[in-house]
PDB file of N, CA and C in Angstrom:
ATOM      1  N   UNK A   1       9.884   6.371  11.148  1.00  0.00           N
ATOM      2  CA  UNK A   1       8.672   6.738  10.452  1.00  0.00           C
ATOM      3  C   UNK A   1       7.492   6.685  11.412  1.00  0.00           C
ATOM      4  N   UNK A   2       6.804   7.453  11.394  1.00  0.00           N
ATOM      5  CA  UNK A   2       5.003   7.547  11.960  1.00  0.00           C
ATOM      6  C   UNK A   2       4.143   7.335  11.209  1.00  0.00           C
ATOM      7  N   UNK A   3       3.091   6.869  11.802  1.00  0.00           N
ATOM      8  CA  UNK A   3       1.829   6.546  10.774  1.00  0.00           C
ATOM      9  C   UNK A   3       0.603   6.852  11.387  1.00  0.00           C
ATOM     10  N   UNK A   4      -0.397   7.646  10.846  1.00  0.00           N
ATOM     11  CA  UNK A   4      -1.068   8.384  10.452  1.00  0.00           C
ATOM     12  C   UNK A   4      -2.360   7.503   9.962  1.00  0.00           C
ATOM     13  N   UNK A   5      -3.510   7.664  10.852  1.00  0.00           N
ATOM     14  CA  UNK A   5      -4.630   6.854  10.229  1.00  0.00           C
ATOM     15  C   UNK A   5      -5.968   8.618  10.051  1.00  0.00           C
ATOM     16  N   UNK A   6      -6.435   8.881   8.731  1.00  0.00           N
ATOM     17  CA  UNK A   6      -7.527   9.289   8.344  1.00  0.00           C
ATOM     18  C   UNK A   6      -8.408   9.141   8.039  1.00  0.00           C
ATOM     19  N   UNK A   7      -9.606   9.210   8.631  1.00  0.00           N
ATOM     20  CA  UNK A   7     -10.876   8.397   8.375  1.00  0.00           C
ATOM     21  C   UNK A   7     -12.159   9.684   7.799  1.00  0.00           C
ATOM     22  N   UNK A   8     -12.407   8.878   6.534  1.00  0.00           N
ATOM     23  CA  UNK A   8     -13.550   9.837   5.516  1.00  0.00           C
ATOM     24  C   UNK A   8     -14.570   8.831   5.620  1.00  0.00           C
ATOM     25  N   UNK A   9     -15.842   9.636   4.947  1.00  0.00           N
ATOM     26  CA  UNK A   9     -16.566   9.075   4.456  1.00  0.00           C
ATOM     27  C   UNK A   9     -17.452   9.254   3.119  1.00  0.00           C
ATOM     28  N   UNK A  10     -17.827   8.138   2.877  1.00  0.00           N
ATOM     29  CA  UNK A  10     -17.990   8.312   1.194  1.00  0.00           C
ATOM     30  C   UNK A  10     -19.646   7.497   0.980  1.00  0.00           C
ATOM     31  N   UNK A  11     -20.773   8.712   0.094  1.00  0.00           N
ATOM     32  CA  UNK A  11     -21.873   7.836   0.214  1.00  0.00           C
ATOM     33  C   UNK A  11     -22.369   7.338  -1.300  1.00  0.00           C
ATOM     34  N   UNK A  12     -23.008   6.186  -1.352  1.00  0.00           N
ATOM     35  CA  UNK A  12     -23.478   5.664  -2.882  1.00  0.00           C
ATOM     36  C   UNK A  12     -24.692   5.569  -2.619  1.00  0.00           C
ATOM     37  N   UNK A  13     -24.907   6.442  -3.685  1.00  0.00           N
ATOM     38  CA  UNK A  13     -26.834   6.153  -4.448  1.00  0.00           C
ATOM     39  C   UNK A  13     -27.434   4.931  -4.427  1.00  0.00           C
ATOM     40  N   UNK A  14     -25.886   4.228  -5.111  1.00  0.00           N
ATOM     41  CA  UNK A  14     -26.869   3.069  -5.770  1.00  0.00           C
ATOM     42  C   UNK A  14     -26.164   1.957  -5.208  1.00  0.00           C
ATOM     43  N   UNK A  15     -26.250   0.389  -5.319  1.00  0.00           N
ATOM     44  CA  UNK A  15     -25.670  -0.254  -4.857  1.00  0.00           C
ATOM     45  C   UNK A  15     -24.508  -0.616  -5.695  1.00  0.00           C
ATOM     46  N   UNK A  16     -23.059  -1.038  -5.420  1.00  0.00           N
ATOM     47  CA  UNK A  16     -22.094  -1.145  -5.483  1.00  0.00           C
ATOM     48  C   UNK A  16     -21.406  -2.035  -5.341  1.00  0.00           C
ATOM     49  N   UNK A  17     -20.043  -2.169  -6.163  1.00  0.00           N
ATOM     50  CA  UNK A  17     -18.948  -3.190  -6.169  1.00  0.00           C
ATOM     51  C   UNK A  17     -17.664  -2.947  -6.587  1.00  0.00           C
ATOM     52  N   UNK A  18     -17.213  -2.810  -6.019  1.00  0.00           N
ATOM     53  CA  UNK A  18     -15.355  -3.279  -5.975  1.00  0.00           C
ATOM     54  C   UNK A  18     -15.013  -4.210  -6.552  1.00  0.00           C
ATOM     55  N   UNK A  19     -13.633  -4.246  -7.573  1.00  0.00           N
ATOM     56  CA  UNK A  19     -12.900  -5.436  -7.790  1.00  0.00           C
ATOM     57  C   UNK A  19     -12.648  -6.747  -6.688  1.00  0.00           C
ATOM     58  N   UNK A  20     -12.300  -6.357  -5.999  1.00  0.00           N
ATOM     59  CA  UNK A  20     -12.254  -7.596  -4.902  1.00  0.00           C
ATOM     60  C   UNK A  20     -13.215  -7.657  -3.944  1.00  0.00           C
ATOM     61  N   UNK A  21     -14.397  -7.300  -3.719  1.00  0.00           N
ATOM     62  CA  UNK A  21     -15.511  -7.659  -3.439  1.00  0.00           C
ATOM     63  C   UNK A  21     -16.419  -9.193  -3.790  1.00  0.00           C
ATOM     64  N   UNK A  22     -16.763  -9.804  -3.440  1.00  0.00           N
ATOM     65  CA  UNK A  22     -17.502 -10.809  -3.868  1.00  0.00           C
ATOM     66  C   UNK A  22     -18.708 -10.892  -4.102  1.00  0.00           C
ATOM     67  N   UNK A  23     -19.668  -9.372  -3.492  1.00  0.00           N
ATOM     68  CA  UNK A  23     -20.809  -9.409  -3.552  1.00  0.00           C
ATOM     69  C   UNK A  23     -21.094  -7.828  -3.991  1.00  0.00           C
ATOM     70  N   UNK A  24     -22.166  -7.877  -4.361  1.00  0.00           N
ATOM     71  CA  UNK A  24     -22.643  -5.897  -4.238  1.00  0.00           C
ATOM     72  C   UNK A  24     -23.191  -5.582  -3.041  1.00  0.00           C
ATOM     73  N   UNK A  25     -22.865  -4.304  -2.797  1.00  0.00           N
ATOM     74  CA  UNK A  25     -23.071  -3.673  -1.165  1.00  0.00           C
ATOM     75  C   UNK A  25     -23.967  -2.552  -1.492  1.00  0.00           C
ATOM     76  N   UNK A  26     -25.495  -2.412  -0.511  1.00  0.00           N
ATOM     77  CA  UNK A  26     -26.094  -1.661  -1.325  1.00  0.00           C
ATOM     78  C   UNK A  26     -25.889  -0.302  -0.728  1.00  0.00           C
ATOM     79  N   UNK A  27     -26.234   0.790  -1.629  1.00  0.00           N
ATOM     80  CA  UNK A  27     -26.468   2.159  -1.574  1.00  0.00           C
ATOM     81  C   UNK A  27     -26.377   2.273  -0.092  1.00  0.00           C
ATOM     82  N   UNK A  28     -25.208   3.641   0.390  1.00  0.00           N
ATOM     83  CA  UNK A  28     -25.180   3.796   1.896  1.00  0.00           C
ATOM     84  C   UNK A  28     -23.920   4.638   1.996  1.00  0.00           C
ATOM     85  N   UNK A  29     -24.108   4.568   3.520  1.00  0.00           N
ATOM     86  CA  UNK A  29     -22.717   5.459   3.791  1.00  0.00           C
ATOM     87  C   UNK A  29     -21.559   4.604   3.842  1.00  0.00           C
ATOM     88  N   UNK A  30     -20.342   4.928   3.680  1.00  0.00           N
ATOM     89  CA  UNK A  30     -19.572   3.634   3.442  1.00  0.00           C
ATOM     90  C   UNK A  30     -18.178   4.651   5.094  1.00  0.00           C
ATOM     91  N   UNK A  31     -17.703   3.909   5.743  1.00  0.00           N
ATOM     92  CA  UNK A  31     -16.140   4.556   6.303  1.00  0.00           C
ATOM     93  C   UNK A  31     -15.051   4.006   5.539  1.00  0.00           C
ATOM     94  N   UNK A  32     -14.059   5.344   4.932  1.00  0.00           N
ATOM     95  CA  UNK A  32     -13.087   4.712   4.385  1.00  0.00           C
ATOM     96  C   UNK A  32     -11.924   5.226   5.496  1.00  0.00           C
ATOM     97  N   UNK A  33     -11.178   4.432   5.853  1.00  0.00           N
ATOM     98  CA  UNK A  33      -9.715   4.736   6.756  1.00  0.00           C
ATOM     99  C   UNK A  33      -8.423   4.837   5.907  1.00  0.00           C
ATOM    100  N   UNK A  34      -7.966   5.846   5.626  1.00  0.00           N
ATOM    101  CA  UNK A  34      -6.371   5.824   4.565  1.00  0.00           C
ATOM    102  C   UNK A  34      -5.069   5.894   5.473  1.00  0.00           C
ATOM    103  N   UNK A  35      -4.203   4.802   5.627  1.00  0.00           N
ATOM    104  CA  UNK A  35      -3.194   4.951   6.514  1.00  0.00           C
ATOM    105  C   UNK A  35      -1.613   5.690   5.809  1.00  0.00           C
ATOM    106  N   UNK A  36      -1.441   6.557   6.388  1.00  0.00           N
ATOM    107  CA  UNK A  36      -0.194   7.396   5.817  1.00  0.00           C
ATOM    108  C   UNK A  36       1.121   7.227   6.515  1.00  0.00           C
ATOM    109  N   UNK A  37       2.422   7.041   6.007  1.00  0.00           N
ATOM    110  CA  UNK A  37       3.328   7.030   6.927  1.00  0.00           C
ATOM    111  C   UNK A  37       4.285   8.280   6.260  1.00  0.00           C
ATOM    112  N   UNK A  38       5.080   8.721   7.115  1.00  0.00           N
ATOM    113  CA  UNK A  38       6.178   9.756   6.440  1.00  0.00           C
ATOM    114  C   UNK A  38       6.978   9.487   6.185  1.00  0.00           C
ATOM    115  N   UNK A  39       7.461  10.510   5.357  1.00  0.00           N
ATOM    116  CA  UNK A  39       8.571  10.274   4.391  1.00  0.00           C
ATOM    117  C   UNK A  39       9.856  10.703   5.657  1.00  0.00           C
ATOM    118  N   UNK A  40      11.103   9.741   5.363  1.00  0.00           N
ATOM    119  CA  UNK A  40      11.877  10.607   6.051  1.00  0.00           C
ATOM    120  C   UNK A  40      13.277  11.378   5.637  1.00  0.00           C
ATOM    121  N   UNK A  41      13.071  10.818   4.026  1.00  0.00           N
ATOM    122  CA  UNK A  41      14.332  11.558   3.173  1.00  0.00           C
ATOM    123  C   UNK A  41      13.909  12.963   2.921  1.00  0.00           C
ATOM    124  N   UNK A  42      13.173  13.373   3.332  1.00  0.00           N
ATOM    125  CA  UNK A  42      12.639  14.925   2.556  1.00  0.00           C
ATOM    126  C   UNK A  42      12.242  16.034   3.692  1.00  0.00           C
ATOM    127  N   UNK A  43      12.736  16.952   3.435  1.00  0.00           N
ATOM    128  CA  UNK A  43      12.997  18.384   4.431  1.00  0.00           C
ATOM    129  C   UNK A  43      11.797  18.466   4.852  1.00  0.00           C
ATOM    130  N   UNK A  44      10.521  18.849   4.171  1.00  0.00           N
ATOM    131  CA  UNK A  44       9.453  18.931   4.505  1.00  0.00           C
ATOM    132  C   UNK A  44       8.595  17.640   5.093  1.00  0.00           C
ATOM    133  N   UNK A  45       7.282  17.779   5.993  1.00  0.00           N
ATOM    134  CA  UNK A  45       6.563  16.966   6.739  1.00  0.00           C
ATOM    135  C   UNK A  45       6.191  16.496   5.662  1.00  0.00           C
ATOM    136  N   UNK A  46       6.093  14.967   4.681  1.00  0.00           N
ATOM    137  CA  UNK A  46       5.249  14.640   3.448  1.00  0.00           C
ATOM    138  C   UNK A  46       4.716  13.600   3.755  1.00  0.00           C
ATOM    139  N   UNK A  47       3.843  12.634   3.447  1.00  0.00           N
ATOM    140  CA  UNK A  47       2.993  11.381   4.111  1.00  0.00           C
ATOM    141  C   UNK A  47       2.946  10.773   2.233  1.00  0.00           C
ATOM    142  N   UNK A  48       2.856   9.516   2.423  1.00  0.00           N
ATOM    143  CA  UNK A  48       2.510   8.512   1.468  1.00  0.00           C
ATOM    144  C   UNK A  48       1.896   7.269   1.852  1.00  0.00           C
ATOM    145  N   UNK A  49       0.577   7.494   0.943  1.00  0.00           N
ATOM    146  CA  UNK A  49      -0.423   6.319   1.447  1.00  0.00           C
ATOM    147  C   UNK A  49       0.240   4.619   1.430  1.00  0.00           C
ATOM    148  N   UNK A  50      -0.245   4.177   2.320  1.00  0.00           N
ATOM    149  CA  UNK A  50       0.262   2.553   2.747  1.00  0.00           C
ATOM    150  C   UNK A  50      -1.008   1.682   2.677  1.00  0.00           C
ATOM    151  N   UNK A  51      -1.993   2.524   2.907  1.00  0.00           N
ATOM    152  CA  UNK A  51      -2.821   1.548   2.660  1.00  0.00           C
ATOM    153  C   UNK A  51      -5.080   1.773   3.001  1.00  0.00           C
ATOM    154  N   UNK A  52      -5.511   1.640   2.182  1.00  0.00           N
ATOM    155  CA  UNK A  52      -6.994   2.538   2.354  1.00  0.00           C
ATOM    156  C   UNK A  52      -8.109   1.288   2.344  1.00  0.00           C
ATOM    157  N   UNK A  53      -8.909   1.243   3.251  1.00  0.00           N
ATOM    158  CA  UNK A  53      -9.697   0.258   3.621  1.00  0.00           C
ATOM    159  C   UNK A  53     -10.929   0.951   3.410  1.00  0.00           C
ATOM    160  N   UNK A  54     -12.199  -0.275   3.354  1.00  0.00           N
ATOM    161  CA  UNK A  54     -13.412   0.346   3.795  1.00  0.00           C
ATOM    162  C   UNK A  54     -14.323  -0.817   4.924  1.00  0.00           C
ATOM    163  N   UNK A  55     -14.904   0.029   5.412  1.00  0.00           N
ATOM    164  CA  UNK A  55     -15.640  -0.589   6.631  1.00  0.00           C
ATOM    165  C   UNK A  55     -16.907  -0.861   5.864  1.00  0.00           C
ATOM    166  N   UNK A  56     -17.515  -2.058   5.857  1.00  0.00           N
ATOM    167  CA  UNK A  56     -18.315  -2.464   5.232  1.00  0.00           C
ATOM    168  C   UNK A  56     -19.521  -3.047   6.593  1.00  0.00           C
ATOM    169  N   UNK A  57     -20.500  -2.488   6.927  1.00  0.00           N
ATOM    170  CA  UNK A  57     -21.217  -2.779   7.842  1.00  0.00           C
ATOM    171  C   UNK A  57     -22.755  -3.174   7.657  1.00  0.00           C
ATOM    172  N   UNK A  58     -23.199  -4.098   7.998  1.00  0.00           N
ATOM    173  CA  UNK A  58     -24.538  -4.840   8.021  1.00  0.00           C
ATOM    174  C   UNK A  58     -25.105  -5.405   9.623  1.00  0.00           C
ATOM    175  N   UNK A  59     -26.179  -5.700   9.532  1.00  0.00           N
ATOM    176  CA  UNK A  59     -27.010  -6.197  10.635  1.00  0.00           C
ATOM    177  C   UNK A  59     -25.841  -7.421  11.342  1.00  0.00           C
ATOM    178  N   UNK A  60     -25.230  -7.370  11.849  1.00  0.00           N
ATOM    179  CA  UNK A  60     -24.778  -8.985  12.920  1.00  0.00           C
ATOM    180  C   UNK A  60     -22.662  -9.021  12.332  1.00  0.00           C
ATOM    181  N   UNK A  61     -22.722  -8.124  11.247  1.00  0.00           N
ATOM    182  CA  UNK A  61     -21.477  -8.272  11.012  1.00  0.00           C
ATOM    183  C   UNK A  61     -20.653  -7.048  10.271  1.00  0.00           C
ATOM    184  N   UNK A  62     -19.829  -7.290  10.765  1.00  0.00           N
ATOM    185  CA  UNK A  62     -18.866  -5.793  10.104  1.00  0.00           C
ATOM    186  C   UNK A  62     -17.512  -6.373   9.139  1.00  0.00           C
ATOM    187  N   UNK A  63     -17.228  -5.760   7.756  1.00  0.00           N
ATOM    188  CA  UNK A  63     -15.967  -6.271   6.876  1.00  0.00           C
ATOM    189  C   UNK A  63     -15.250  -4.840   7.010  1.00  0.00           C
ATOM    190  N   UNK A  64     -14.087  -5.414   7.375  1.00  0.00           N
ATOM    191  CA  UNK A  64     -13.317  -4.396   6.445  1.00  0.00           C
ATOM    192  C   UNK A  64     -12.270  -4.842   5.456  1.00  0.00           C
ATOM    193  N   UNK A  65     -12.477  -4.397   4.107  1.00  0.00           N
ATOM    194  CA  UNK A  65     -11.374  -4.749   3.160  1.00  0.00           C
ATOM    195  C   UNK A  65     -10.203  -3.749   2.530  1.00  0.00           C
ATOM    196  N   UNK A  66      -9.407  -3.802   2.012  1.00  0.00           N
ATOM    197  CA  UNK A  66      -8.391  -3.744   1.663  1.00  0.00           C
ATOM    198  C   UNK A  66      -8.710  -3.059   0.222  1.00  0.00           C
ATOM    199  N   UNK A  67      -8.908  -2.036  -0.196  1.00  0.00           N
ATOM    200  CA  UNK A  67      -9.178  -1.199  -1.527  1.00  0.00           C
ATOM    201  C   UNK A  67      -8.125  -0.518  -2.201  1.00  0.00           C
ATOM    202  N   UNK A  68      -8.648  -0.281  -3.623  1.00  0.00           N
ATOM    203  CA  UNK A  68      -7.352   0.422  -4.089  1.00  0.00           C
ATOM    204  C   UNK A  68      -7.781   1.799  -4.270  1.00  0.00           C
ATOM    205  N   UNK A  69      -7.759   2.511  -3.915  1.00  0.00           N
ATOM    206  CA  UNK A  69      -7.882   3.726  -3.947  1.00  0.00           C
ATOM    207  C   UNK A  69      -8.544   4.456  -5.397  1.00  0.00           C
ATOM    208  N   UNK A  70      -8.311   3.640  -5.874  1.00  0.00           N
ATOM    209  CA  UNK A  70      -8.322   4.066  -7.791  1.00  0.00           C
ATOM    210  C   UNK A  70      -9.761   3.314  -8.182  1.00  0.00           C
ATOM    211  N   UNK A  71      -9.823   2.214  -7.301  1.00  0.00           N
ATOM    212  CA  UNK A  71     -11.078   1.715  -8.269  1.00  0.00           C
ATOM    213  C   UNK A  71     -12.206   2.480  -7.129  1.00  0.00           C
ATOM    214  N   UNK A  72     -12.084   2.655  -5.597  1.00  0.00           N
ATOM    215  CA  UNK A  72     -13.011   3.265  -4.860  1.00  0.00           C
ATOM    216  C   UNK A  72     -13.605   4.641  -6.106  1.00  0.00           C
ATOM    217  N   UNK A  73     -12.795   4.917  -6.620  1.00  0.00           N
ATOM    218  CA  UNK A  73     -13.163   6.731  -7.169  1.00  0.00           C
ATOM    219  C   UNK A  73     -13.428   6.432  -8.464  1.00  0.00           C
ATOM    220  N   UNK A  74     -12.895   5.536  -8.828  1.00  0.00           N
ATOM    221  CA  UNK A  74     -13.768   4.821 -10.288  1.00  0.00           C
ATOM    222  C   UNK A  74     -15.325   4.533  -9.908  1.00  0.00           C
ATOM    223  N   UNK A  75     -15.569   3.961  -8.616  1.00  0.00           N
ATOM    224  CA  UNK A  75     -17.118   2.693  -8.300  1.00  0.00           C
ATOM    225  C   UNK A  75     -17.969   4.298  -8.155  1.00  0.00           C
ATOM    226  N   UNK A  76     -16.984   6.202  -7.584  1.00  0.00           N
ATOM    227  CA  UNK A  76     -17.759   6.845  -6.995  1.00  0.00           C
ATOM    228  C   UNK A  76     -18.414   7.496  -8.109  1.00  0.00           C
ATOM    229  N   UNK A  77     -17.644   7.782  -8.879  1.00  0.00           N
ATOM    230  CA  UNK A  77     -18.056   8.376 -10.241  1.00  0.00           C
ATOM    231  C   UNK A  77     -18.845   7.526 -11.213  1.00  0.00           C
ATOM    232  N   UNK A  78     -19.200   6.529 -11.069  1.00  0.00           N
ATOM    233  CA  UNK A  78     -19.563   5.915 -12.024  1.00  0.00           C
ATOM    234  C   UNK A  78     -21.586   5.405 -11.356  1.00  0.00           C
ATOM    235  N   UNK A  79     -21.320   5.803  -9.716  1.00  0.00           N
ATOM    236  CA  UNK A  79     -22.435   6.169  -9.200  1.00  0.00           C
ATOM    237  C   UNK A  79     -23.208   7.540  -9.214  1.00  0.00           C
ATOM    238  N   UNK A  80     -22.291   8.388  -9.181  1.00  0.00           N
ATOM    239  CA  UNK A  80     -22.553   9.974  -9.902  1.00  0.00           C
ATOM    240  C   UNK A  80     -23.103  10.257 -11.239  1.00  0.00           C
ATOM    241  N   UNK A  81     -22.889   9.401 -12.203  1.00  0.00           N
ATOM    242  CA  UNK A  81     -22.968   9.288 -13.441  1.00  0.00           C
ATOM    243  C   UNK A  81     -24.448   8.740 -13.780  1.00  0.00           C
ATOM    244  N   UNK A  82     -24.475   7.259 -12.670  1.00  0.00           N
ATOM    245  CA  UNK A  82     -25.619   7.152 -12.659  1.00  0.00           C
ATOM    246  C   UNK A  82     -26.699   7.546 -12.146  1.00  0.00           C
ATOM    247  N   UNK A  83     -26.654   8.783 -10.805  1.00  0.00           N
ATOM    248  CA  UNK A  83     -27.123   9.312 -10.429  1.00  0.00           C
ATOM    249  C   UNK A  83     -28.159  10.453 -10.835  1.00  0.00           C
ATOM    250  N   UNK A  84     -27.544  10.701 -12.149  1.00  0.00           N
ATOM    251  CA  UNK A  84     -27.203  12.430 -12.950  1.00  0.00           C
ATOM    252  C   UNK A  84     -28.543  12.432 -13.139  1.00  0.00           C
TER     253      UNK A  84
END
């Protein structure tokens, strides 16, 4: 198997929180990294996510945590919403 790192980015209006977050992170650009590895039972080239982080960056220190993919796009829409 190979693995495959893709790096997006994703921005919030407003300030924000994740389930496993401990604090709110305010309004900004956020880097998310999604690591993919391939499949190797299947004819075609296919990738399945292993694992999607975000880089969480401030003055003197940098986090990166461990996200679920599902609540990131839950926290994005629900900043969109409040955006409207």
């Amino acid at each position: 198997m190979s693995i495959r790192t893709a790096v997006s980015n994703v921005t919030f209006q407003r300030p924000f929180r994740l389930p496993n977050m401990d604090r709110a992170y305010p309004a900004g650009r956020y880097a998310i990294e999604t690591e993919q590895e391939t499949l190797d039972q299947v004819s075609l080239l296919a990738y399945r996510r292993i694992a999607t982080r975000i880089h969480l960056v401030r003055p003197g220190l940098t986090e990166v945590l461990t996200i679920d993919p599902a609540h990131l796009q839950d926290a994005l829409s629900a900043d969109l919403a409040e955006a409207g």
